[in-house]
Protein backbone atom coordinates (compact mmCIF):
# COMPACT_ATOMS: atom_id res chain seq x y z
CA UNK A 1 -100.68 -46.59 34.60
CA UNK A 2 -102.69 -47.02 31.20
CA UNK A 3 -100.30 -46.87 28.15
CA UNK A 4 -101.86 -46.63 24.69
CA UNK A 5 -99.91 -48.88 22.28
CA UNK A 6 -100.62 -46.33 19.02
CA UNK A 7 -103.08 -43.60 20.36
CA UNK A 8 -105.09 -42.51 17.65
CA UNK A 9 -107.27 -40.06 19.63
CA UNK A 10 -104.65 -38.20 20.57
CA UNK A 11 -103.35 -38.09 17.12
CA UNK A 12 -106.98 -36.28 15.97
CA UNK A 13 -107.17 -34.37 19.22
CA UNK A 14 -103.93 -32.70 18.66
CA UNK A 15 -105.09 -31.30 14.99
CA UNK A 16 -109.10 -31.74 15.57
CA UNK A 17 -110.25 -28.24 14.49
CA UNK A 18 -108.22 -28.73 11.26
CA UNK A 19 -109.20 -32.09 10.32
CA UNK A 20 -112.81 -31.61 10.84
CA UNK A 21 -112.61 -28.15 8.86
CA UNK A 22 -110.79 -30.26 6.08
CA UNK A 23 -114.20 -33.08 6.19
CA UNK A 24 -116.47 -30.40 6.55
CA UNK A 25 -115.56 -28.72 3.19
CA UNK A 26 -115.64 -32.22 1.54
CA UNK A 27 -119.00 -32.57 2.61
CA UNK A 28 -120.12 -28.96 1.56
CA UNK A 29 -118.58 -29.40 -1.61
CA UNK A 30 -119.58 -33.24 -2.06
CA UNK A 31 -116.71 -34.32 -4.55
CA UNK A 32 -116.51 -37.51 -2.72
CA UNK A 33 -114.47 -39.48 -5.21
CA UNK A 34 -111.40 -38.31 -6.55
CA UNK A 35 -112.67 -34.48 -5.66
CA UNK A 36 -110.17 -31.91 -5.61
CA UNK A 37 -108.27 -32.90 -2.44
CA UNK A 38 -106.97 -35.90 -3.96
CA UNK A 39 -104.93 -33.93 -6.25
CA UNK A 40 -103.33 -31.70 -3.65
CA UNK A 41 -102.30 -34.52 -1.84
CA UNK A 42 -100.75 -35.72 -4.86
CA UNK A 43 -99.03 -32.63 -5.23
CA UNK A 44 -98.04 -32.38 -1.57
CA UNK A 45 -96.77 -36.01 -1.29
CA UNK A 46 -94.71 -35.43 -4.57
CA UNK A 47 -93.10 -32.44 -2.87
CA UNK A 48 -92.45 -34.07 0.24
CA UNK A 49 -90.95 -37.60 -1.54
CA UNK A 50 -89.44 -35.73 -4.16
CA UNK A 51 -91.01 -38.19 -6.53
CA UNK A 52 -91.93 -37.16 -9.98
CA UNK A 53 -95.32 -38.75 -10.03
CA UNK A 54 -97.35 -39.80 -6.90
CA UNK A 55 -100.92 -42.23 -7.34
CA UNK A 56 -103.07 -42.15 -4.61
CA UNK A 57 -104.87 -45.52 -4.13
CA UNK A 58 -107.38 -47.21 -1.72
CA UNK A 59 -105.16 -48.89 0.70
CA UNK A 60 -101.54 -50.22 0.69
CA UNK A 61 -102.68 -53.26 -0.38
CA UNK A 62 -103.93 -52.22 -3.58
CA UNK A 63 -100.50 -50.28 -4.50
CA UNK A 64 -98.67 -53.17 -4.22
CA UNK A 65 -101.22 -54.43 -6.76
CA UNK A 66 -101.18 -51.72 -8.57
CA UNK A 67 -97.11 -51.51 -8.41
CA UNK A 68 -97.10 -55.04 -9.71
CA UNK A 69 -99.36 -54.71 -12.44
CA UNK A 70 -97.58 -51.68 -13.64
CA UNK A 71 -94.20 -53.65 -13.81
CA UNK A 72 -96.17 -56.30 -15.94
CA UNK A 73 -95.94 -59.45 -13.45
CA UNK A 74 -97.95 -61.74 -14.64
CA UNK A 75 -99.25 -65.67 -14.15
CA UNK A 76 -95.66 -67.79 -13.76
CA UNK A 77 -93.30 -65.12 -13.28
CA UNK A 78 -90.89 -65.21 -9.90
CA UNK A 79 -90.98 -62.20 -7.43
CA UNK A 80 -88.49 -62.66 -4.75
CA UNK A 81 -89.42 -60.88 -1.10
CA UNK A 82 -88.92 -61.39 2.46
CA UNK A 83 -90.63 -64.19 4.72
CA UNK A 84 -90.93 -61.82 7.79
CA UNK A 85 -93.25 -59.56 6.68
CA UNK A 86 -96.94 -58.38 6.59
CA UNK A 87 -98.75 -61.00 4.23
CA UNK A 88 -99.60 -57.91 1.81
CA UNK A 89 -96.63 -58.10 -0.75
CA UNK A 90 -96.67 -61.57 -0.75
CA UNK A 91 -100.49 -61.92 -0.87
CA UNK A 92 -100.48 -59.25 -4.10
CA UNK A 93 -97.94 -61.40 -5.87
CA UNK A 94 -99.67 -64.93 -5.33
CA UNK A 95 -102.81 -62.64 -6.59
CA UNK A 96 -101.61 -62.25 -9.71
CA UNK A 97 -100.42 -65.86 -10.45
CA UNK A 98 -96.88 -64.71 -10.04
CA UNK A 99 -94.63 -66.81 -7.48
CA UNK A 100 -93.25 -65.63 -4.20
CA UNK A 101 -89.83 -66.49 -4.09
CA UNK A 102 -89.15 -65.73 -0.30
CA UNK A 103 -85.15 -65.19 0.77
CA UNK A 104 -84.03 -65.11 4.19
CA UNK A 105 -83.20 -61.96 6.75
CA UNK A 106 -80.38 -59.76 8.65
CA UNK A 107 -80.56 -61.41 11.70
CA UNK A 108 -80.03 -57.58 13.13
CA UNK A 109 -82.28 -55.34 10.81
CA UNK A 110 -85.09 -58.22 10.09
CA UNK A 111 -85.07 -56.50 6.78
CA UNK A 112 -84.14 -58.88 3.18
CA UNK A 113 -80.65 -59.89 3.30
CA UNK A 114 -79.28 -58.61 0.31
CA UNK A 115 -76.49 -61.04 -0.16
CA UNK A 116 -78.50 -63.88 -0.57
CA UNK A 117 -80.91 -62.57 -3.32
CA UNK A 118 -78.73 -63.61 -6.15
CA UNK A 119 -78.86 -67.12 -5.54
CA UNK A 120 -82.86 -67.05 -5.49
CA UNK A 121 -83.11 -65.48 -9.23
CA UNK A 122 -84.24 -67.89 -11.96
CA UNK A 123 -84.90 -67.12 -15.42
CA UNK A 124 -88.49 -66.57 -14.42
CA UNK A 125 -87.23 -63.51 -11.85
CA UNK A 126 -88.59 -59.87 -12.56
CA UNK A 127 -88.87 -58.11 -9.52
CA UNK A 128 -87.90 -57.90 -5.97
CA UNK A 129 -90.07 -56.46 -3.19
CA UNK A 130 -88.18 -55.02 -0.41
CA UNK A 131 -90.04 -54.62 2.45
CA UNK A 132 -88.97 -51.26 4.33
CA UNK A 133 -90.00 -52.75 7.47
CA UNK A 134 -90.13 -51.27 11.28
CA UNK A 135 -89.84 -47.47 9.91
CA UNK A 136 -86.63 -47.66 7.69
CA UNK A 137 -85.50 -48.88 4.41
CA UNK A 138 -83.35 -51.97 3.53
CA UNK A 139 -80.01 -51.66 1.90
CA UNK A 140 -81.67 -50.31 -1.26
CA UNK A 141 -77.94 -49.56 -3.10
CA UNK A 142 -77.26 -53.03 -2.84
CA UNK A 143 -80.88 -54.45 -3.88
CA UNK A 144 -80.96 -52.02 -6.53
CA UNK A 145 -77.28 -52.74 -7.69
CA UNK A 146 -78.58 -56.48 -8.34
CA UNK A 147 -81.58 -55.88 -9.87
CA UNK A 148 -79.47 -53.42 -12.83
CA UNK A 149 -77.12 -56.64 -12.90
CA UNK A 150 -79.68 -59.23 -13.63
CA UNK A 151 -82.35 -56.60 -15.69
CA UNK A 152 -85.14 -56.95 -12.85
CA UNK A 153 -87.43 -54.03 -11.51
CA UNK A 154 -87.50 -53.24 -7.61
CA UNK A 155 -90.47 -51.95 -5.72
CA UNK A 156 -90.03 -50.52 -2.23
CA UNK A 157 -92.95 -51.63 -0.13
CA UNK A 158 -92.98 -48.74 1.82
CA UNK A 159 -95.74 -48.76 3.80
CA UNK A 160 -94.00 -48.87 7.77
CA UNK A 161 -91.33 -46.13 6.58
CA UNK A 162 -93.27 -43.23 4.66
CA UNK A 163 -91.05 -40.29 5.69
CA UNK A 164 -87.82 -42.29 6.61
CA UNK A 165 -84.43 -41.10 4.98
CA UNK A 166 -81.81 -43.67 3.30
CA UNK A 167 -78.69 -41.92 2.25
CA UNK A 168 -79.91 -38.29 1.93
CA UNK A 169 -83.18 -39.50 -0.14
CA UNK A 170 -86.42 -40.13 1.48
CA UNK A 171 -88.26 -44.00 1.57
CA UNK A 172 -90.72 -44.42 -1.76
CA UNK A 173 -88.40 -42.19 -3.65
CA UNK A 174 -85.44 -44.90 -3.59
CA UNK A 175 -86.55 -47.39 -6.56
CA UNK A 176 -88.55 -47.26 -9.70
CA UNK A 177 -91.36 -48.14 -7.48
CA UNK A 178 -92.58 -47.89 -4.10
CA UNK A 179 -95.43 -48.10 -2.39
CA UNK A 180 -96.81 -46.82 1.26
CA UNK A 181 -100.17 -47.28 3.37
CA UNK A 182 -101.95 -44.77 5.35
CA UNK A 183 -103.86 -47.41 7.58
CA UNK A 184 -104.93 -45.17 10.86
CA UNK A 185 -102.03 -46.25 12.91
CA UNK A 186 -99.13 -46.02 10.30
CA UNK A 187 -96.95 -43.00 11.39
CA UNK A 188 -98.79 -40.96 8.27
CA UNK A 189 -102.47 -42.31 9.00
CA UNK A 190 -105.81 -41.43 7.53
CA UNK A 191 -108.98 -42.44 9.16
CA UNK A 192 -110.14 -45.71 7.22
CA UNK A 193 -107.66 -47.46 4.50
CA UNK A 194 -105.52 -45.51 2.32
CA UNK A 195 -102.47 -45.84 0.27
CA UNK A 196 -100.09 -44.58 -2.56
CA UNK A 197 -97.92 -45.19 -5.91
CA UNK A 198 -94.69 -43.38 -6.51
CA UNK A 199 -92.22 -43.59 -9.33
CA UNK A 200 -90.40 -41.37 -11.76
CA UNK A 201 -91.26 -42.50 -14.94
CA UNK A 202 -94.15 -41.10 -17.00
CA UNK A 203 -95.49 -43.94 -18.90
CA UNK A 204 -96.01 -46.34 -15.62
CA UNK A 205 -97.43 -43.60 -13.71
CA UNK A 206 -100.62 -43.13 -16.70
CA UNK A 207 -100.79 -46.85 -16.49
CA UNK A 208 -101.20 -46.92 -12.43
CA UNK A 209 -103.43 -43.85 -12.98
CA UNK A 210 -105.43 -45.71 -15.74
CA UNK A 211 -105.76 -49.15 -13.55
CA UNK A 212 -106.98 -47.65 -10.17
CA UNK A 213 -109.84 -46.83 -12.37
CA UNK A 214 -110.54 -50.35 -14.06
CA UNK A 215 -108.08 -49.42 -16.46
CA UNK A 216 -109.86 -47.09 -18.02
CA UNK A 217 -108.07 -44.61 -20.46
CA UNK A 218 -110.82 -42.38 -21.15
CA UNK A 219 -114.72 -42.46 -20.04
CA UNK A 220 -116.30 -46.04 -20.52
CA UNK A 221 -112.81 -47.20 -22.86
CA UNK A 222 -110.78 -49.91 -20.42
CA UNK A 223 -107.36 -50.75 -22.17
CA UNK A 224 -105.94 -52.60 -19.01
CA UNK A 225 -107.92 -55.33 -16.81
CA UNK A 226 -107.94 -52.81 -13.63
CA UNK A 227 -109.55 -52.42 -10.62
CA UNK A 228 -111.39 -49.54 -8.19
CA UNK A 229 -108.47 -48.42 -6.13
CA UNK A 230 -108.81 -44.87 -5.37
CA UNK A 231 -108.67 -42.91 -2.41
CA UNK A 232 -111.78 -40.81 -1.63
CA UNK A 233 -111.77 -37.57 -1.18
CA UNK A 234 -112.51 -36.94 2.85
CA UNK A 235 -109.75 -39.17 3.48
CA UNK A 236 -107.18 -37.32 1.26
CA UNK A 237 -108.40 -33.93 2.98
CA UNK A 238 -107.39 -35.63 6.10
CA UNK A 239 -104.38 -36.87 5.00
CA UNK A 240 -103.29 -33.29 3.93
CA UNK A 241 -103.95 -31.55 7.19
CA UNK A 242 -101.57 -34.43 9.02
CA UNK A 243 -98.76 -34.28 6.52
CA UNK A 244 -98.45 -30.45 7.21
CA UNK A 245 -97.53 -31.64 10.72
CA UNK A 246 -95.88 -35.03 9.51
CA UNK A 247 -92.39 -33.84 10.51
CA UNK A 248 -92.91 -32.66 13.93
CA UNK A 249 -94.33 -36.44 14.53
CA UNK A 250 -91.72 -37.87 13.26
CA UNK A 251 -89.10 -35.54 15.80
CA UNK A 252 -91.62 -36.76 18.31
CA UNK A 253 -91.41 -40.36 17.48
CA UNK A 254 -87.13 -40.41 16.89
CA UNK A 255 -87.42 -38.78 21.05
CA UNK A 256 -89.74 -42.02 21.83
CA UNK A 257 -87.21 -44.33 20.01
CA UNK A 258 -83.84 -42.24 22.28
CA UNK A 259 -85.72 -42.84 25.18
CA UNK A 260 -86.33 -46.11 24.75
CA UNK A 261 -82.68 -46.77 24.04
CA UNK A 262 -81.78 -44.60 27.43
CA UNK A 263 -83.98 -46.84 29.56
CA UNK A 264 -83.65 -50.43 27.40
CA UNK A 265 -79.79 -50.32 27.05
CA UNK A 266 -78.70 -52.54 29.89
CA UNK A 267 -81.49 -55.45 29.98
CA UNK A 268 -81.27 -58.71 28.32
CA UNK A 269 -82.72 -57.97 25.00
CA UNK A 270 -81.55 -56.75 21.81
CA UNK A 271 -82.93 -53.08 20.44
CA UNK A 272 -83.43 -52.19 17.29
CA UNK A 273 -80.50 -52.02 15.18
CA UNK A 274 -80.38 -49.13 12.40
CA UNK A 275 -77.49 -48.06 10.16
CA UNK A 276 -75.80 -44.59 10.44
CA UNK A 277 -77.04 -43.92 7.01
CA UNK A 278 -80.89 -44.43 7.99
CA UNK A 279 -83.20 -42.56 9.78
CA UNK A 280 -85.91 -44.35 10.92
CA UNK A 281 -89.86 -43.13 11.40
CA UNK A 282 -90.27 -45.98 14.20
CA UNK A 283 -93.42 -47.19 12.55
CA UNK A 284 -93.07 -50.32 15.48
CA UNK A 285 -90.17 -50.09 17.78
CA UNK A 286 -89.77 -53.64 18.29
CA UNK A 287 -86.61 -55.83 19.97
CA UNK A 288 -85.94 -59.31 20.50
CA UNK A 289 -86.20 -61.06 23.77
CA UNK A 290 -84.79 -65.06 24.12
CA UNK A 291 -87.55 -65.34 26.68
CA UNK A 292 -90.50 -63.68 24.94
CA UNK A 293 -93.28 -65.80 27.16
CA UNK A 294 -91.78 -64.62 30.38
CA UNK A 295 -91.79 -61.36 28.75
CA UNK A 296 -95.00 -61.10 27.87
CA UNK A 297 -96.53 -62.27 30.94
CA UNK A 298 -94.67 -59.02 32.73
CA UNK A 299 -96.26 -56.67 30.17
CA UNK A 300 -100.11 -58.15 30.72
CA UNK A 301 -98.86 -57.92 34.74
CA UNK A 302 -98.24 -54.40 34.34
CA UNK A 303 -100.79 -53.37 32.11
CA UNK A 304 -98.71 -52.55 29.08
CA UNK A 305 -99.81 -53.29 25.90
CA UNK A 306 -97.26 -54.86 22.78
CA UNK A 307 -97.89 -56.77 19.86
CA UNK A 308 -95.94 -59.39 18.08
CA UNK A 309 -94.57 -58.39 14.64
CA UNK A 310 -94.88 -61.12 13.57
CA UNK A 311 -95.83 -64.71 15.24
CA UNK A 312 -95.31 -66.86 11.62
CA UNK A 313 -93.15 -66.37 8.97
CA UNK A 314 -95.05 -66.04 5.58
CA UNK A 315 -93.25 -69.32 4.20
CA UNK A 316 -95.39 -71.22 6.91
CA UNK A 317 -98.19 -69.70 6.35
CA UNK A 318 -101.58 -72.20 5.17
CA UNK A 319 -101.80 -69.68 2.35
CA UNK A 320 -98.21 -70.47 1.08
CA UNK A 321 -98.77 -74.16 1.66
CA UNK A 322 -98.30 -74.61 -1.98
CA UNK A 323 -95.37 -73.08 -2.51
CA UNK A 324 -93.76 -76.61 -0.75
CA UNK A 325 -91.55 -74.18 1.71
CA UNK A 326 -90.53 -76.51 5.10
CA UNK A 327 -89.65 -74.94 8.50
CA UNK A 328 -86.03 -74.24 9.07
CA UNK A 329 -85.73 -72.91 5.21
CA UNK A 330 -85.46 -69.68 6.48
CA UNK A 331 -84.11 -70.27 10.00
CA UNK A 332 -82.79 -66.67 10.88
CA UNK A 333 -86.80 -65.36 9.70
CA UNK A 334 -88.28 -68.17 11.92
CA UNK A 335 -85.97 -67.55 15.42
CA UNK A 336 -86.65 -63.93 15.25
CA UNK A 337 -90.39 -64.55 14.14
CA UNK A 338 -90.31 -66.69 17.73
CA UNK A 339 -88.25 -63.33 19.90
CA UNK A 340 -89.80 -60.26 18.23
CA UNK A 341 -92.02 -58.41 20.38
CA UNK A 342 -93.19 -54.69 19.62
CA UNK A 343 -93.18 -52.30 22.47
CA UNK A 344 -96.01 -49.19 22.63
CA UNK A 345 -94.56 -46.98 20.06
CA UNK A 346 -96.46 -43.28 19.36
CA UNK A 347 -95.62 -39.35 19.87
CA UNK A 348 -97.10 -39.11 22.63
CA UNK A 349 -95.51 -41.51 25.25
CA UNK A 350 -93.94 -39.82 27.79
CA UNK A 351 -90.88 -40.20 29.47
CA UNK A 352 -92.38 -41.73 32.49
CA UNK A 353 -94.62 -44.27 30.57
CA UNK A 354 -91.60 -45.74 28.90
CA UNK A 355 -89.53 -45.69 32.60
CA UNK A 356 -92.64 -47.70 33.59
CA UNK A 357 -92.67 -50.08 30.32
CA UNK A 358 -88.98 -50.06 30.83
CA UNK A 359 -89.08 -51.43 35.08
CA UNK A 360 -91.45 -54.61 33.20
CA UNK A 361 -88.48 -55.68 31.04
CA UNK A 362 -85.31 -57.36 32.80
């Protein structure tokens, strides 16, 4: 049996005729940069989030640069974030000259452990990044409730759990800012790199708007040191054809995740665990396993593809070096960075693929 760990040609298959209609009239009309599109999908993401002000960007990377800059993080300030992450967040806050200040995870949601933020603020503190990661959001009340406390600004890094719901209110509409990628195999994928801004107050949304363009204010006058981060034009078109469909792929994806639970429920590994008050998009469905090389030699047996999300916490990474962080600072991050393995997650498994992914896992 051949499995497809994300499937991206059946996710253009499914709405082909659409999505090359959508390119075509980019290229008839050639407004390849920030061309009409982009401002429907602004619209049509600020309808969907329920954000007052969406910023469409080049890639998730460059929100979280953009979010940052916004907030005013400069050279010496503190950010604190999780170690079991993507790099990105991290990356965007070393970028700036601004420290990562990395506390430790929920041993069961891998997401920041609220409880021990506190401890980690300094007088240089102001911001935490919470990574929303898997498909769902972290205890935002909580992170949110500290942040008020101690005067710091939160952005949700949003970029595995665009169209996820925490307590009635959707992902990226949960802080003052939040950020989400549409890389090709996010849940909400374009068909290069692709990302977005949202937040509900007026004045940062001109300056994002202002420094995806090299901070420029008006033609050829740059009040902010900015950069090129927008998103062109074919791939917002794109964009707006698949978020039309977005929630049907997300029913489709929650069915992946149930029958993964039906089939996973009795072997000896632990599934993902998500609050009552969460619904998740499954960006990864990923679970632990105490014998993860065993495991994976099963998988490559039967053909079935996985990834591991992810193989080094971002306190050990070379890049981080500097920051003086020793293994077994964040122990919880590091054992689960050494048991997480990410199963084939799309909407279009079937029921007998994940029987068949299920018979390789004891």
């Amino acid at each position: 049996m051949k499995i497809d760990f994300a499937n991206l040609t059946l996710a253009h298959n499914e709405y082909a005729e659409e999505i090359n209609a959508a390119i075509q009239k980019v290229i008839h009309k050639s407004d390849f940069i920030m061309g009409e599109e982009v401002e429907l999908l602004e619209n049509e993401l600020k309808n969907f989030v329920q954000s007052k002000h969406v910023i469409t960007c080049s890639s998730g990377t460059s929100a979280l640069l953009l979010a940052l800059k916004a907030a005013g993080i400069k050279n010496n300030d503190e950010v604190i974030t999780t170690p079991f992450s993507f790099v990105a967040a991290a990356e965007m806050i070393a970028l700036l000259g601004a420290k990562p200040v990395f506390v430790d995870i929920d041993p069961f949601t891998y997401q920041i452990n609220p409880s021990l933020v506190p401890s980690a603020i300094t007088h240089k503190t102001k911001a935490i990044i919470c990574v929303s990661l898997f498909g769902h959001a972290c205890e935002i009340d909580t992170i949110n409730e500290i942040a008020k406390k101690y005067n710091l600004i939160v952005i949700e890094d949003g970029a595995q759990s665009f169209g996820s719901i925490y307590k009635d209110k959707k992902s990226c509409n949960l802080t003052p800012i939040a950020t989400t990628s549409f890389f090709p195999a996010k849940p909400l994928g374009c068909y290069g790199d692709g990302g977005a801004v949202f937040c509900n107050d007026e004045n940062i949304a001109k300056k994002i708007k202002s420094l995806r363009v090299h901070g420029q204010t008006k033609r050829y006058e740059h009040s902010f040191i900015g950069i090129g981060a927008r998103l062109d034009t074919i791939q917002a078109s794109i964009l707006r054809v698949k978020l039309k469909h977005y929630p049907i792929q997300i029913d489709k994806r929650v069915k992946v995740a149930r029958l993964y639970e039906k089939y996973l429920k009795n072997k000896s590994i632990q599934l993902p665990t998500i609050a009552d008050h969460i619904q998740s998009v499954y960006a990864q469905y990923s679970i632990l396993s105490t014998h993860r090389d065993l495991l994976e030699q099963k998988l490559k047996h039967k053909n079935i593809p996985y990834s591991i999300h992810y193989p080094l916490p971002l306190h050990l990474q070379p890049c981080f070096s500097y920051l003086g962080y020793q293994k077994g600072d964040f122990h919880i991050a590091e054992k689960i960075c050494q048991q997480i393995l990410s199963l084939p997650m799309n909407p279009y498994l079937t029921e007998d693929e994940i029987k068949y992914i299920a018979g390789a896992i004891t």
